[in-house]
PDB file of N, CA and C in Angstrom:
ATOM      1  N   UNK A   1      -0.870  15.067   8.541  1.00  0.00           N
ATOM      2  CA  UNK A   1      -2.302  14.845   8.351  1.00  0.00           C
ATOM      3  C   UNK A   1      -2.539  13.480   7.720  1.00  0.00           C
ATOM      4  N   UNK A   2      -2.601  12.642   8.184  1.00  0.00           N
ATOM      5  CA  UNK A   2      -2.722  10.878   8.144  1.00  0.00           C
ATOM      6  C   UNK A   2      -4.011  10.464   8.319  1.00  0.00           C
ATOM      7  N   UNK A   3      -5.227  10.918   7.773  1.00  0.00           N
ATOM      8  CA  UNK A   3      -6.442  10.768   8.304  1.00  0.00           C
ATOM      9  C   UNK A   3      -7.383   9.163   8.095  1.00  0.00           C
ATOM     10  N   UNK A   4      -5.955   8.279   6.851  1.00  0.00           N
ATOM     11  CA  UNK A   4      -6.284   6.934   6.873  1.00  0.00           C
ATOM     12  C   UNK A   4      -6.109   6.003   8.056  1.00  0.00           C
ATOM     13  N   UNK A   5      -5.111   6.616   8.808  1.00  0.00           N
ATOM     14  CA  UNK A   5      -4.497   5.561   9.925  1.00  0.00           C
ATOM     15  C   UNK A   5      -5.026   5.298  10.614  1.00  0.00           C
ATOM     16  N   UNK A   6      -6.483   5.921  11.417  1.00  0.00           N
ATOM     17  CA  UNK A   6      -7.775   5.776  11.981  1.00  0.00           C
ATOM     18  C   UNK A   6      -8.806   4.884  11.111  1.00  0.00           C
ATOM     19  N   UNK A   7      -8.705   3.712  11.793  1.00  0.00           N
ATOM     20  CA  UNK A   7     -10.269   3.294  10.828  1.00  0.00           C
ATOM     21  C   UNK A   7     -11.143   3.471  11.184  1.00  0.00           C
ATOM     22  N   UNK A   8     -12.092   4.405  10.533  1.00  0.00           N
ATOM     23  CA  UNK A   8     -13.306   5.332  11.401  1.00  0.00           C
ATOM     24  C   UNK A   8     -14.241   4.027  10.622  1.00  0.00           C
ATOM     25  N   UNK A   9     -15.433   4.110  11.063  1.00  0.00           N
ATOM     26  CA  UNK A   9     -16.528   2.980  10.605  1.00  0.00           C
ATOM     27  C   UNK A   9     -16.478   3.442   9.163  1.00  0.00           C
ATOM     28  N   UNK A  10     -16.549   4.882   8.347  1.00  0.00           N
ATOM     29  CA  UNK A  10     -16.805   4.862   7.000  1.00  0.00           C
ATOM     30  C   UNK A  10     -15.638   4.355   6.857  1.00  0.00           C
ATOM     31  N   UNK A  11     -14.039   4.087   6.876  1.00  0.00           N
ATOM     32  CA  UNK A  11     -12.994   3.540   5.981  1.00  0.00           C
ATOM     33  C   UNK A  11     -13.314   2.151   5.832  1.00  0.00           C
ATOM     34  N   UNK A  12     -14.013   2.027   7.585  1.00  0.00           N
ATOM     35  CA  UNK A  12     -14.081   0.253   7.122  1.00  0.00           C
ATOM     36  C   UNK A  12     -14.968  -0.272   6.039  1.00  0.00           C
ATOM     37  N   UNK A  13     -16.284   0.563   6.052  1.00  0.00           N
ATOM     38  CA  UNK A  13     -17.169   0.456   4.847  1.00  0.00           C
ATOM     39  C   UNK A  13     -16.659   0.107   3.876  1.00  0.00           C
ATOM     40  N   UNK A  14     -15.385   1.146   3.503  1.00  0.00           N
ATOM     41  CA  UNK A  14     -15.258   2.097   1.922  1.00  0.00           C
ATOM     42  C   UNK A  14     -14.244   0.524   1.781  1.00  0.00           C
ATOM     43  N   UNK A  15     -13.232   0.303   2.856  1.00  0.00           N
ATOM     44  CA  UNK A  15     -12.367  -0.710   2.139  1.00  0.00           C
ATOM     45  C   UNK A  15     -13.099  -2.262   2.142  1.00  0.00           C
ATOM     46  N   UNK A  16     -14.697  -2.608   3.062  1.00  0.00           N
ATOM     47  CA  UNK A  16     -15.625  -3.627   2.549  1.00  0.00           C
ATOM     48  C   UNK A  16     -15.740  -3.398   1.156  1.00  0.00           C
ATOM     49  N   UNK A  17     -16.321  -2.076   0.554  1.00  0.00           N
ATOM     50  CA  UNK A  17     -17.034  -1.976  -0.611  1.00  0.00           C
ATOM     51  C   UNK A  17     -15.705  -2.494  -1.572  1.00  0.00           C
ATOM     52  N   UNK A  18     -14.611  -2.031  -1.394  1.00  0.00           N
ATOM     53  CA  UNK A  18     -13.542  -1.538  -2.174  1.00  0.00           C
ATOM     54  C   UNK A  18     -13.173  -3.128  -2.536  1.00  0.00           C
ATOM     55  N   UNK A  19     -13.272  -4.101  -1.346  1.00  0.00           N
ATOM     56  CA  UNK A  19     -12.899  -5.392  -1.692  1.00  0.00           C
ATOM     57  C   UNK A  19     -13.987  -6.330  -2.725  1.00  0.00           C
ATOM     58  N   UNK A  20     -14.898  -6.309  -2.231  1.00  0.00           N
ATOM     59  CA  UNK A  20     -16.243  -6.696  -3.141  1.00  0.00           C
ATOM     60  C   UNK A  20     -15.830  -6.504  -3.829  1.00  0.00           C
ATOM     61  N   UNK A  21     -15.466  -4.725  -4.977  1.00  0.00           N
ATOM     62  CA  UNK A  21     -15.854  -4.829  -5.970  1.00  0.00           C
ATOM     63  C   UNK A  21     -14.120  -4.988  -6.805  1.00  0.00           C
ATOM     64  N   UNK A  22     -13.437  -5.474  -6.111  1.00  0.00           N
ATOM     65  CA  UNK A  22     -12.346  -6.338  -6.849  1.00  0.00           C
ATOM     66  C   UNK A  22     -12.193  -7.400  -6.980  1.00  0.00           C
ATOM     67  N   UNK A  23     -13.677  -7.979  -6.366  1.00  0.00           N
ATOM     68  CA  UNK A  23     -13.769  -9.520  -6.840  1.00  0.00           C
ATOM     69  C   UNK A  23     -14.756  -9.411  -8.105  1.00  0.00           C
ATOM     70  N   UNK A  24     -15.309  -8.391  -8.926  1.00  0.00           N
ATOM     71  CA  UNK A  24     -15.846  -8.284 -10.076  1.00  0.00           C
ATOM     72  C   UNK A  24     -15.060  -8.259 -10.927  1.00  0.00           C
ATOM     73  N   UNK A  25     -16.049  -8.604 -12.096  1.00  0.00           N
ATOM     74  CA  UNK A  25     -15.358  -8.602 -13.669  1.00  0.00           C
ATOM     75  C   UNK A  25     -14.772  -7.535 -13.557  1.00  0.00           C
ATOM     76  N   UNK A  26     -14.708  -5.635 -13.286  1.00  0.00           N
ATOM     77  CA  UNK A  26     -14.701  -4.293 -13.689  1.00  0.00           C
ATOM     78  C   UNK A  26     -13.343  -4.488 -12.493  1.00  0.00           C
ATOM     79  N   UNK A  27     -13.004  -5.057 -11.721  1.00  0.00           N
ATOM     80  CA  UNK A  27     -12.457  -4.771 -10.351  1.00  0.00           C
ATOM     81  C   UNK A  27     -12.173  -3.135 -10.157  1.00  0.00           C
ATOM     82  N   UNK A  28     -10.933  -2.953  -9.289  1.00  0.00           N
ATOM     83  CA  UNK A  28     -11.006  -1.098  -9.110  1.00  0.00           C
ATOM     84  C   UNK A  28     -10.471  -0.505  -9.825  1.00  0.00           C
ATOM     85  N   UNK A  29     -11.264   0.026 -11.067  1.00  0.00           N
ATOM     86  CA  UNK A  29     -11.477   0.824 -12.314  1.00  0.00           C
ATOM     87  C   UNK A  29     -12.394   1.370 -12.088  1.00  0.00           C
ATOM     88  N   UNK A  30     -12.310   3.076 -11.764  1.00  0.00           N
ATOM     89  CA  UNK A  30     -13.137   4.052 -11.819  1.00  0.00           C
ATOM     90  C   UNK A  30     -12.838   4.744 -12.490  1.00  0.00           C
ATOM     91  N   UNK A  31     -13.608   5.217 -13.020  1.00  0.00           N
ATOM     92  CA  UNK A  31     -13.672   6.962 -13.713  1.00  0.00           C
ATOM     93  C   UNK A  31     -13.166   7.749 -12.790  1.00  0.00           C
ATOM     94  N   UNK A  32     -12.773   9.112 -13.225  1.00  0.00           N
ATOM     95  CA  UNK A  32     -12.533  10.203 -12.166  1.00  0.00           C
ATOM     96  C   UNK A  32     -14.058  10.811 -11.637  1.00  0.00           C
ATOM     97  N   UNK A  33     -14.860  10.851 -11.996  1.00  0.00           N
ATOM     98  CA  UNK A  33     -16.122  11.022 -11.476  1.00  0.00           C
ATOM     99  C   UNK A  33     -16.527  10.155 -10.692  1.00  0.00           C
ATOM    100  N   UNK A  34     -16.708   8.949 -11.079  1.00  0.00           N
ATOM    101  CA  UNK A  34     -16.747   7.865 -10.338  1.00  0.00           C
ATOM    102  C   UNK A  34     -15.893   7.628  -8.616  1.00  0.00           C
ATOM    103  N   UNK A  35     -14.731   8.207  -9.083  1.00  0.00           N
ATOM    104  CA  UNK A  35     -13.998   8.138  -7.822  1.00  0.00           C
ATOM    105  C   UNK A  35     -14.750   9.168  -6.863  1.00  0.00           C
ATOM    106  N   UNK A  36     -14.426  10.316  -7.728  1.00  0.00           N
ATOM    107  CA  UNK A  36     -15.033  11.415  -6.586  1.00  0.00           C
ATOM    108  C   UNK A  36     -16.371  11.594  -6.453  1.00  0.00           C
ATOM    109  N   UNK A  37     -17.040  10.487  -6.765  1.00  0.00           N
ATOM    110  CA  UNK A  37     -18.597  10.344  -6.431  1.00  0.00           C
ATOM    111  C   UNK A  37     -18.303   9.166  -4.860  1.00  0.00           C
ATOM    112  N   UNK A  38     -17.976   8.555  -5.564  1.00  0.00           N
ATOM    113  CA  UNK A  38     -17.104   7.253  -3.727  1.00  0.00           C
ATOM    114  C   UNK A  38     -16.631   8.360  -2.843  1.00  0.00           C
ATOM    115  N   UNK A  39     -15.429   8.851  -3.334  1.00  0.00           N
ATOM    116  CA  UNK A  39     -15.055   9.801  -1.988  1.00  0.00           C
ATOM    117  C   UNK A  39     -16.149  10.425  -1.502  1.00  0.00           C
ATOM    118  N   UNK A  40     -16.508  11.299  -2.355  1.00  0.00           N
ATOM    119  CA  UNK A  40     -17.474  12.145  -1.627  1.00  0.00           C
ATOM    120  C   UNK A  40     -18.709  10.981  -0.734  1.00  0.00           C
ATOM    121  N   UNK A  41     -18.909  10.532  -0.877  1.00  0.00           N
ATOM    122  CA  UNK A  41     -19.733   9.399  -0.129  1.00  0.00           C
ATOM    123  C   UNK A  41     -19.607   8.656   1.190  1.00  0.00           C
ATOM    124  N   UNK A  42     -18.173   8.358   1.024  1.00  0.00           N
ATOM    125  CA  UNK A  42     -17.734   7.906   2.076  1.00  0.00           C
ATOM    126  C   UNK A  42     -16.768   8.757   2.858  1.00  0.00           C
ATOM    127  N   UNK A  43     -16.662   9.652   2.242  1.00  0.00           N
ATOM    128  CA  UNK A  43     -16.007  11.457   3.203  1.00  0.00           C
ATOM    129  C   UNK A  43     -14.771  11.417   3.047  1.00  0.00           C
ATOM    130  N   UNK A  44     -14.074  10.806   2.074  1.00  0.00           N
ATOM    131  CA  UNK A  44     -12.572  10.304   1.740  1.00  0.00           C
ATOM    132  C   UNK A  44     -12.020  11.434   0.880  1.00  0.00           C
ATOM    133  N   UNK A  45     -10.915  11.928   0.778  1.00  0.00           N
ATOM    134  CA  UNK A  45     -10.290  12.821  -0.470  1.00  0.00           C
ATOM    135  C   UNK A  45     -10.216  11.740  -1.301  1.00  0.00           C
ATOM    136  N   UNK A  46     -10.437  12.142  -2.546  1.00  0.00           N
ATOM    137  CA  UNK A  46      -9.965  11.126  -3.731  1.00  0.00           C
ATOM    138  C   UNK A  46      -8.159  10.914  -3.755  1.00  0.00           C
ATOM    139  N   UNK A  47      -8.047  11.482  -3.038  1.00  0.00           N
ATOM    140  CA  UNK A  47      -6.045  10.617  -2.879  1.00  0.00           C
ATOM    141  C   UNK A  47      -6.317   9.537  -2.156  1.00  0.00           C
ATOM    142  N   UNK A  48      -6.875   9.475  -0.805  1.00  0.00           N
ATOM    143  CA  UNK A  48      -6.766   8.673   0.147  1.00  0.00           C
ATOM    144  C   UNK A  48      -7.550   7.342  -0.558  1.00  0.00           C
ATOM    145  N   UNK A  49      -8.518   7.636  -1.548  1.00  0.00           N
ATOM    146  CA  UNK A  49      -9.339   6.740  -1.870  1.00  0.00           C
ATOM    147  C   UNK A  49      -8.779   6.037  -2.749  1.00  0.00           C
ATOM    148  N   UNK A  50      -8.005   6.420  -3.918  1.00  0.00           N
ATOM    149  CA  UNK A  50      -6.406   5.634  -4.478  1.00  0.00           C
ATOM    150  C   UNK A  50      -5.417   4.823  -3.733  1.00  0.00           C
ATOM    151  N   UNK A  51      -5.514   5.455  -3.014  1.00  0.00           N
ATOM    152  CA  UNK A  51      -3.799   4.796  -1.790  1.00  0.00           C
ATOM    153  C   UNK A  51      -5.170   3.705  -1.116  1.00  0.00           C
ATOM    154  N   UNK A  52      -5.974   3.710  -0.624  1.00  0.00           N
ATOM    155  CA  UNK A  52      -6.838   2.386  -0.813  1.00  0.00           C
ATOM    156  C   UNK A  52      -7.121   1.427  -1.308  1.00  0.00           C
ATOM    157  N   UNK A  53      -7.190   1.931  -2.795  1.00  0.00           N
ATOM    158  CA  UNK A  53      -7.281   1.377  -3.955  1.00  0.00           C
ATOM    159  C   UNK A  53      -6.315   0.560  -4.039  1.00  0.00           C
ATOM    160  N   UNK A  54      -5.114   1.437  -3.862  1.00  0.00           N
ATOM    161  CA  UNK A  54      -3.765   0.660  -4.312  1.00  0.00           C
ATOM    162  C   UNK A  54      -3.582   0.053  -3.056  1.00  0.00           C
ATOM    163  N   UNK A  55      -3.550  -0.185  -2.057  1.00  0.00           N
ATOM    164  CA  UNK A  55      -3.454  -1.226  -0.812  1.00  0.00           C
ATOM    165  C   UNK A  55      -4.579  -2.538  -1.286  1.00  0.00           C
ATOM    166  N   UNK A  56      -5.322  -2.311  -1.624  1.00  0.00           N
ATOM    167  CA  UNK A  56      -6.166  -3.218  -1.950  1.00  0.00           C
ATOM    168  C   UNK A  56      -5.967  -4.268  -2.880  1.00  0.00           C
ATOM    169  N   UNK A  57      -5.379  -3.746  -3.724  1.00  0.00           N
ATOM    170  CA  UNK A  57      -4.616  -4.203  -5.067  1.00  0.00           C
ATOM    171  C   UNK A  57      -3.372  -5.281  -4.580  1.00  0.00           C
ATOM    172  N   UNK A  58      -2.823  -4.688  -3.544  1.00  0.00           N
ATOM    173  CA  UNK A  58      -2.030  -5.006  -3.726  1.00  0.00           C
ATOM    174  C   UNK A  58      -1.834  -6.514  -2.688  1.00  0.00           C
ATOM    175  N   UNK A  59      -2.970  -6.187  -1.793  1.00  0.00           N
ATOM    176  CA  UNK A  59      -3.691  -7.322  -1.270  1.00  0.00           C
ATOM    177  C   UNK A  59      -3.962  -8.359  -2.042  1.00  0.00           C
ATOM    178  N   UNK A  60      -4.778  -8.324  -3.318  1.00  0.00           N
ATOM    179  CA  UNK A  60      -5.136  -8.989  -4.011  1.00  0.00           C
ATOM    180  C   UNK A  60      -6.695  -9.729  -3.710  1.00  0.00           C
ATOM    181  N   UNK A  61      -7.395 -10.878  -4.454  1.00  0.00           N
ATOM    182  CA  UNK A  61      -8.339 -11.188  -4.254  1.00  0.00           C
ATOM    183  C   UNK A  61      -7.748 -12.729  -3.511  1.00  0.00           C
ATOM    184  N   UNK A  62      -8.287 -12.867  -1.719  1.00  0.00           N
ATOM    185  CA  UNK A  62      -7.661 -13.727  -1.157  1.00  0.00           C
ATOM    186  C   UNK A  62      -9.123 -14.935  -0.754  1.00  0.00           C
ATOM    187  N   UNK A  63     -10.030 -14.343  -1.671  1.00  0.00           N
ATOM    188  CA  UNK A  63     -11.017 -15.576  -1.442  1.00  0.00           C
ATOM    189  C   UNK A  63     -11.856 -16.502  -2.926  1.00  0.00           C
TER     190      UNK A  63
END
């Protein structure tokens, strides 16, 4: 069950939003509410929305 490996239009959203807001002062630091207020939003389990997180991270800020 790999349901990231599809980029459905919400992942692409969630990993737009996800990049934005690691070019902020706060970068991706959520609360656990916080997270599962995103997941639930963008229809993500809060795992998948970590392993995002952490791909993102690990991307870094490239602009």
């Amino acid at each position: 069950m790999n349901k990231s490996s599809k980029p459905t239009l919400q992942n692409q959203e969630l990993r737009e939003f996800l990049k934005r807001q690691n070019k902020t002062l706060f970068g991706l630091h959520f609360s656990e509410s916080g997270k599962k207020f995103i997941a639930d939003k963008y229809g993500v389990t809060t795992t998948g929305l970590e392993l995002m997180i952490t791909e993102i991270r690990k991307e870094g800020v490239h602009e």
